[in-house]
N, C-alpha and C. Protein backbone atom coordinates (compact mmCIF):
# COMPACT_ATOMS: atom_id res chain seq x y z
N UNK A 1 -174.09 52.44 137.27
CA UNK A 1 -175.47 52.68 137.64
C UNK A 1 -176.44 51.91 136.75
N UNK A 2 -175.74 51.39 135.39
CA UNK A 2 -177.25 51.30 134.46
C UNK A 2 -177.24 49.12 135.18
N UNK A 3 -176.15 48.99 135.91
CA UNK A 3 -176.33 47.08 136.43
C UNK A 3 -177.70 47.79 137.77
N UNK A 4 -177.31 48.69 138.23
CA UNK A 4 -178.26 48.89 139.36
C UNK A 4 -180.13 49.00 138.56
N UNK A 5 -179.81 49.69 137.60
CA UNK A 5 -180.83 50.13 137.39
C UNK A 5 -181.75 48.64 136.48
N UNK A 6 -180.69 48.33 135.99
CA UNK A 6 -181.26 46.76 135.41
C UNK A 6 -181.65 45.64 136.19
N UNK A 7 -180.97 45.49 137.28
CA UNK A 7 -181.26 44.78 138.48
C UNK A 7 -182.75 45.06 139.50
N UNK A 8 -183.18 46.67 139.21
CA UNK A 8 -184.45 46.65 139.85
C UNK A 8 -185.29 46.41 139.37
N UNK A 9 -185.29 46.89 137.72
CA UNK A 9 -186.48 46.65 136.91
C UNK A 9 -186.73 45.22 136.84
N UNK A 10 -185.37 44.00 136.63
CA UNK A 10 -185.53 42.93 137.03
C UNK A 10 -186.62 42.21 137.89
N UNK A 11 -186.26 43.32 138.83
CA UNK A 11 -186.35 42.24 140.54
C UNK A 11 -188.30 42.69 140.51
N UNK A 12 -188.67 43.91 139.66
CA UNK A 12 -190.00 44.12 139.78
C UNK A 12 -190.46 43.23 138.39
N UNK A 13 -189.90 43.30 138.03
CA UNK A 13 -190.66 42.14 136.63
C UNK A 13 -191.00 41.13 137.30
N UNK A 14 -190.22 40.41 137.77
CA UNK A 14 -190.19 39.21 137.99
C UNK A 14 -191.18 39.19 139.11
N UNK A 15 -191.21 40.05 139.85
CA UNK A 15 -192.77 40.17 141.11
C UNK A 15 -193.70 40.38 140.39
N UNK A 16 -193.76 41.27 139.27
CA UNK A 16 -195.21 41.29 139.11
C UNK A 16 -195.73 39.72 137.97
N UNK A 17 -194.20 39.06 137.82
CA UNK A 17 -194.83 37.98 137.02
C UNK A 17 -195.30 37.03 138.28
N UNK A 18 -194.80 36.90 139.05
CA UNK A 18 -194.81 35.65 140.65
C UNK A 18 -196.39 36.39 140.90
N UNK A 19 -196.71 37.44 141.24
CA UNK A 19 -197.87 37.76 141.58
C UNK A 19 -199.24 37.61 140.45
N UNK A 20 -199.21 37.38 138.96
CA UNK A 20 -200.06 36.60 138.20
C UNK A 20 -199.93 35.05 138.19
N UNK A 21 -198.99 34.14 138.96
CA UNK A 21 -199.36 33.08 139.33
C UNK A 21 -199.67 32.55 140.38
N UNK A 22 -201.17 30.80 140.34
CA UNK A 22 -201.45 30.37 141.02
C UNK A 22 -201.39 30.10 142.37
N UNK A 23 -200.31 29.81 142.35
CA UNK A 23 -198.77 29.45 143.50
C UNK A 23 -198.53 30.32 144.37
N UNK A 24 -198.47 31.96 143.89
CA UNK A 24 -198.15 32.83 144.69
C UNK A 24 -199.57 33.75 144.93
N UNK A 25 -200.38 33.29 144.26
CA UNK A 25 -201.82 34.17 144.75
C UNK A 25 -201.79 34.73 146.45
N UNK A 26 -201.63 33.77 146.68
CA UNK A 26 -201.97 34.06 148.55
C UNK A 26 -200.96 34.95 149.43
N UNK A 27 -199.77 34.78 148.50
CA UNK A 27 -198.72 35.73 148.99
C UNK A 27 -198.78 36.72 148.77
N UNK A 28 -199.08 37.46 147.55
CA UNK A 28 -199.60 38.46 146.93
C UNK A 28 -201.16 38.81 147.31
N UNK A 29 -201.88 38.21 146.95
CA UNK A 29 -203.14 38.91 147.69
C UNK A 29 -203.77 39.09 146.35
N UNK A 30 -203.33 38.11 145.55
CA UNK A 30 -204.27 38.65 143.98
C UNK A 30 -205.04 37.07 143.86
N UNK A 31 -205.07 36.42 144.48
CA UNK A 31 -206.61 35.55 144.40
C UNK A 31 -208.39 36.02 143.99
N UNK A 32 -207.80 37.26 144.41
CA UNK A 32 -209.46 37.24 144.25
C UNK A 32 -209.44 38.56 142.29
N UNK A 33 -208.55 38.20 141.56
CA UNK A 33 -208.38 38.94 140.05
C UNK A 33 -209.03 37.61 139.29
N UNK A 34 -209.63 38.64 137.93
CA UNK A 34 -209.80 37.63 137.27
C UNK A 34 -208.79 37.26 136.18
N UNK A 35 -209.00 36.17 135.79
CA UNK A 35 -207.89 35.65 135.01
C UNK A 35 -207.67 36.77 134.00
N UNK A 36 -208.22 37.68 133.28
CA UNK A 36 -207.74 38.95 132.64
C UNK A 36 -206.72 39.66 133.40
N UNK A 37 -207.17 40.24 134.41
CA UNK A 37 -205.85 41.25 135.35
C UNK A 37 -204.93 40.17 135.23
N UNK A 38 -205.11 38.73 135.42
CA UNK A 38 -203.72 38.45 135.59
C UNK A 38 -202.88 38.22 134.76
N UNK A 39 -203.89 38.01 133.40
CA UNK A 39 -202.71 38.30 131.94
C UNK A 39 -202.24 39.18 132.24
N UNK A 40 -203.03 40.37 132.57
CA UNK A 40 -202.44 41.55 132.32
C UNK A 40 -201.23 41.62 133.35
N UNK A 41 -200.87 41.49 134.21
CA UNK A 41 -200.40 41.22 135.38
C UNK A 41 -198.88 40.44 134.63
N UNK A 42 -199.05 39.57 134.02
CA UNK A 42 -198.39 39.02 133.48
C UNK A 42 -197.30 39.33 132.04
N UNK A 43 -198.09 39.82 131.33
CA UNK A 43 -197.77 40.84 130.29
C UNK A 43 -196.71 41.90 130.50
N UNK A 44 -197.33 42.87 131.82
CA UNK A 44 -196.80 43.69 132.24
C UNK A 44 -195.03 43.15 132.78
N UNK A 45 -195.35 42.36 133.30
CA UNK A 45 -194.45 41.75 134.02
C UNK A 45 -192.96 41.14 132.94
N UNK A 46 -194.00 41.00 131.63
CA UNK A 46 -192.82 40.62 130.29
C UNK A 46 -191.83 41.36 130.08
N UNK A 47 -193.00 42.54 129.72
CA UNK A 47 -192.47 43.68 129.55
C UNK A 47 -191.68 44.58 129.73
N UNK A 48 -191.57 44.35 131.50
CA UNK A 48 -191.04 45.21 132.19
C UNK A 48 -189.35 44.38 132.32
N UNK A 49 -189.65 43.05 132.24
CA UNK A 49 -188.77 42.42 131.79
C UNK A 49 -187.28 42.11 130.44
N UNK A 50 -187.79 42.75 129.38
CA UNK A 50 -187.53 43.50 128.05
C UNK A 50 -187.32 44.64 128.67
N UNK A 51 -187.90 45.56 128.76
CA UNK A 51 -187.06 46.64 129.21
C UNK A 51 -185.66 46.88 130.10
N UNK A 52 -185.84 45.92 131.00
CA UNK A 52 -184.97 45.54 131.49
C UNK A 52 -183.53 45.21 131.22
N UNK A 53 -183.93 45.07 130.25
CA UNK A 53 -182.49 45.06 129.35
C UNK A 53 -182.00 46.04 128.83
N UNK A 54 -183.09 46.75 128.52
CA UNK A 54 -182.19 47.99 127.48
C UNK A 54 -181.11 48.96 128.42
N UNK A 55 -181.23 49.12 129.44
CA UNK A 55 -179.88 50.01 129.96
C UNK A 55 -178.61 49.05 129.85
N UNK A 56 -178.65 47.76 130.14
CA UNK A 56 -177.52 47.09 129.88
C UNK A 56 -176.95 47.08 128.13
N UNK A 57 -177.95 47.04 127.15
CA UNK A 57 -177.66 47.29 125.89
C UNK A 57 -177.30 48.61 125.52
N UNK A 58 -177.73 49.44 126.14
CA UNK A 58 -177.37 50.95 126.14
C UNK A 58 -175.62 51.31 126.45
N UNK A 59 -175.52 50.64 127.17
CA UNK A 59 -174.44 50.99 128.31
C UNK A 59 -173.30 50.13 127.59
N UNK A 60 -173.39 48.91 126.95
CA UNK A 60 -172.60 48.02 126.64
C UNK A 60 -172.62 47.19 125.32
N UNK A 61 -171.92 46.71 124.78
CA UNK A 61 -171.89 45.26 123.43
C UNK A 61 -173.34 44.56 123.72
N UNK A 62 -173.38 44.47 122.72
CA UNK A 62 -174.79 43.24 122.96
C UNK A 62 -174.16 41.86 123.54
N UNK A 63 -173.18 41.46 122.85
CA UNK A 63 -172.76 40.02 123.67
C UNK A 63 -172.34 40.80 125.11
N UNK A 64 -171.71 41.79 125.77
CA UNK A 64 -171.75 41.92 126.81
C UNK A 64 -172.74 41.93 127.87
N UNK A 65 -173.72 42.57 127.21
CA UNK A 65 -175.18 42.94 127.72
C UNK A 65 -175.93 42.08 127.90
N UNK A 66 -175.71 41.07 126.94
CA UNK A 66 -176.83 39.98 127.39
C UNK A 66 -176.17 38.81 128.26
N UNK A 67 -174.77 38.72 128.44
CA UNK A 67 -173.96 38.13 129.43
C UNK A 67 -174.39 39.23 131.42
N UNK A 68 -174.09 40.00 130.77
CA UNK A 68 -174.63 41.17 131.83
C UNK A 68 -176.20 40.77 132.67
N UNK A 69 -177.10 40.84 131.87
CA UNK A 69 -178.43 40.72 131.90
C UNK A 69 -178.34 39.34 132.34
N UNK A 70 -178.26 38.12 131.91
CA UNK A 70 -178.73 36.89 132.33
C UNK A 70 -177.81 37.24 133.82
N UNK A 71 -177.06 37.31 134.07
CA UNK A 71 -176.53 37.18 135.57
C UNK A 71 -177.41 38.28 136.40
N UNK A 72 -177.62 39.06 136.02
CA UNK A 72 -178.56 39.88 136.59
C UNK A 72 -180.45 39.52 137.20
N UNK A 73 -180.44 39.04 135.84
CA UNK A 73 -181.80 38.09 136.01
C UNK A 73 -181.53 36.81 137.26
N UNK A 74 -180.14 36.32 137.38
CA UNK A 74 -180.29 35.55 138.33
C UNK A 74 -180.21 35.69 139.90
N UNK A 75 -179.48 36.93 139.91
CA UNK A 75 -179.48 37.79 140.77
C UNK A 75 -180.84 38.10 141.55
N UNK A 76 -181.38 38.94 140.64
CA UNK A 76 -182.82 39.50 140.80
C UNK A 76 -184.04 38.04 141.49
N UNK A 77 -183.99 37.01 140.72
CA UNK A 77 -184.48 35.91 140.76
C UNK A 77 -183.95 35.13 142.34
N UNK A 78 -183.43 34.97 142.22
CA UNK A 78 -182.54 35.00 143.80
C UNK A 78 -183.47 35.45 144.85
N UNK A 79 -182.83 36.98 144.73
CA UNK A 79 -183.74 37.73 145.97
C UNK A 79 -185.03 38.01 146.15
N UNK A 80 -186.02 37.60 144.86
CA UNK A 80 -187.04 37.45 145.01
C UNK A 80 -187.52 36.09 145.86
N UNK A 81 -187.19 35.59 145.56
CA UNK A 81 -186.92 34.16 146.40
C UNK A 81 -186.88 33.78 147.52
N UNK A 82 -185.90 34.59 148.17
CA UNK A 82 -185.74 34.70 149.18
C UNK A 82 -186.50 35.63 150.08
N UNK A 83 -187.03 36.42 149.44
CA UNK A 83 -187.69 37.70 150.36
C UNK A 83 -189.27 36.89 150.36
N UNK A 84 -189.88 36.06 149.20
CA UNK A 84 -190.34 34.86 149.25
C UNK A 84 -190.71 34.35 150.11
N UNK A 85 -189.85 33.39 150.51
CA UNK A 85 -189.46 32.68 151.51
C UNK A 85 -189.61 33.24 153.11
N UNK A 86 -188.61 34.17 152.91
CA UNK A 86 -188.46 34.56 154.93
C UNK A 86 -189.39 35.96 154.77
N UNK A 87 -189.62 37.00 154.11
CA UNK A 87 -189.99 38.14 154.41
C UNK A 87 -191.28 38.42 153.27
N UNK A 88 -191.99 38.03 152.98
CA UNK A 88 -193.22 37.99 152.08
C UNK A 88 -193.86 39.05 152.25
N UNK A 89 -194.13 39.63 153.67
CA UNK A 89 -194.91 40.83 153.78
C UNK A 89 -194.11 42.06 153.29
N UNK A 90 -193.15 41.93 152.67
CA UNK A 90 -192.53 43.54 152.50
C UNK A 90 -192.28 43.82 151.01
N UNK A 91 -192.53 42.57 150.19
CA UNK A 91 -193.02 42.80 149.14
C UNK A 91 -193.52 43.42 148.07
N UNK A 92 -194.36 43.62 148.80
CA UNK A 92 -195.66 44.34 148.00
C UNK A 92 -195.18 46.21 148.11
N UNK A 93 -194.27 46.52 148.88
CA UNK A 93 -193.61 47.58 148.91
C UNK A 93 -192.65 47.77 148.51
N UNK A 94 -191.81 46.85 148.18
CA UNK A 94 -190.65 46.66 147.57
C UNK A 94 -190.16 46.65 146.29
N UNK A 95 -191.13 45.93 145.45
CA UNK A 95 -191.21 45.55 143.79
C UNK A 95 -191.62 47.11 143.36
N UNK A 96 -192.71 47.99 143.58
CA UNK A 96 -192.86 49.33 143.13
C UNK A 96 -191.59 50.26 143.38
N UNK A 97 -191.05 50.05 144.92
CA UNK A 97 -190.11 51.14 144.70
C UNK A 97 -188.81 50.74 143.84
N UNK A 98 -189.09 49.23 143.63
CA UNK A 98 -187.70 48.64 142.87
C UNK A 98 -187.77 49.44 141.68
N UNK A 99 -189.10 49.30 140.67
CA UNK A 99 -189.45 49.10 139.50
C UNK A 99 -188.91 51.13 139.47
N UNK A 100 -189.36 51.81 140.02
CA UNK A 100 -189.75 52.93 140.60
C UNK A 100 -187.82 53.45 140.43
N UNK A 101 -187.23 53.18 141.17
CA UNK A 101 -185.94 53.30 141.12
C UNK A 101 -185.05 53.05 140.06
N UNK A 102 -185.01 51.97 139.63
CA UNK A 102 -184.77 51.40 138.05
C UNK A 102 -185.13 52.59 137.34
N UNK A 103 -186.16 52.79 136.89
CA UNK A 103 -186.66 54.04 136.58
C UNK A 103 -186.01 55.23 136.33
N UNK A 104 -185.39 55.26 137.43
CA UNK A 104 -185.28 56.94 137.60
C UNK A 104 -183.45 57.38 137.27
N UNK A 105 -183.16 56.11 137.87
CA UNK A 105 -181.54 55.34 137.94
C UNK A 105 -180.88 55.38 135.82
N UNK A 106 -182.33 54.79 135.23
CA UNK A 106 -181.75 54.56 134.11
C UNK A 106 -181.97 56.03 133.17
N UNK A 107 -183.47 56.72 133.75
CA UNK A 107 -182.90 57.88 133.05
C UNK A 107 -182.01 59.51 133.41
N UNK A 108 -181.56 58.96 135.04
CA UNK A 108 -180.74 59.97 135.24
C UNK A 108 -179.27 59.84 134.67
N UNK A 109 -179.19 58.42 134.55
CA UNK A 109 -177.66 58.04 133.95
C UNK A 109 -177.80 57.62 132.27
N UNK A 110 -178.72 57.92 131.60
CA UNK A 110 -178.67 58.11 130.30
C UNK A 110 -177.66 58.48 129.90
């Protein structure tokens, strides 16, 4: 449970970092923030990123964990990508319940 739970917090990091950039403004719908929210936007998005790790460090060796984690990150990175690509509108519903799940995943299996 704690690859599941690392894999969502992932997959919402990484949206809320795509949604503080240029590139993806229009997909997201955050064009009209000012460059503050989108540090912040961005920050958040670090963050949530670092955290992201800790159930895999929890759960496992650090050399495992961070072998763990980078495949995970590519994973996550992946399907953002792709949902990107072909399905953009479902997004914006998706990254909260990811982040949201991760969540709940890493402290029910503490």
């Amino acid at each position: 449970m704690m690859i599941w739970a690392s894999m969502f917090l992932a997959f919402a990091a990484f949206t809320a970092i795509a949604a503080s950039m240029d590139r993806h403004g229009d997909q997201f719908h955050t064009d009209a923030l000012s460059h503050r929210q989108l540090r912040l936007w961005r920050a958040g998005g670090y963050t949530l990123l670092g955290v992201s790790l800790l159930p895999c460090l929890m759960h496992w060796s650090t050399s495992v964990a961070l072998a763990t984690w980078t495949g995970l990150l590519a994973f996550s990175a992946a399907a953002l990508g792709l949902m990107l690509t072909y399905c953009e509108q479902h997004i914006r519903r998706t990254a909260p319940m990811a982040g949201l799940l991760g969540l709940m995943l890493w402290l029910l299996f503490h």
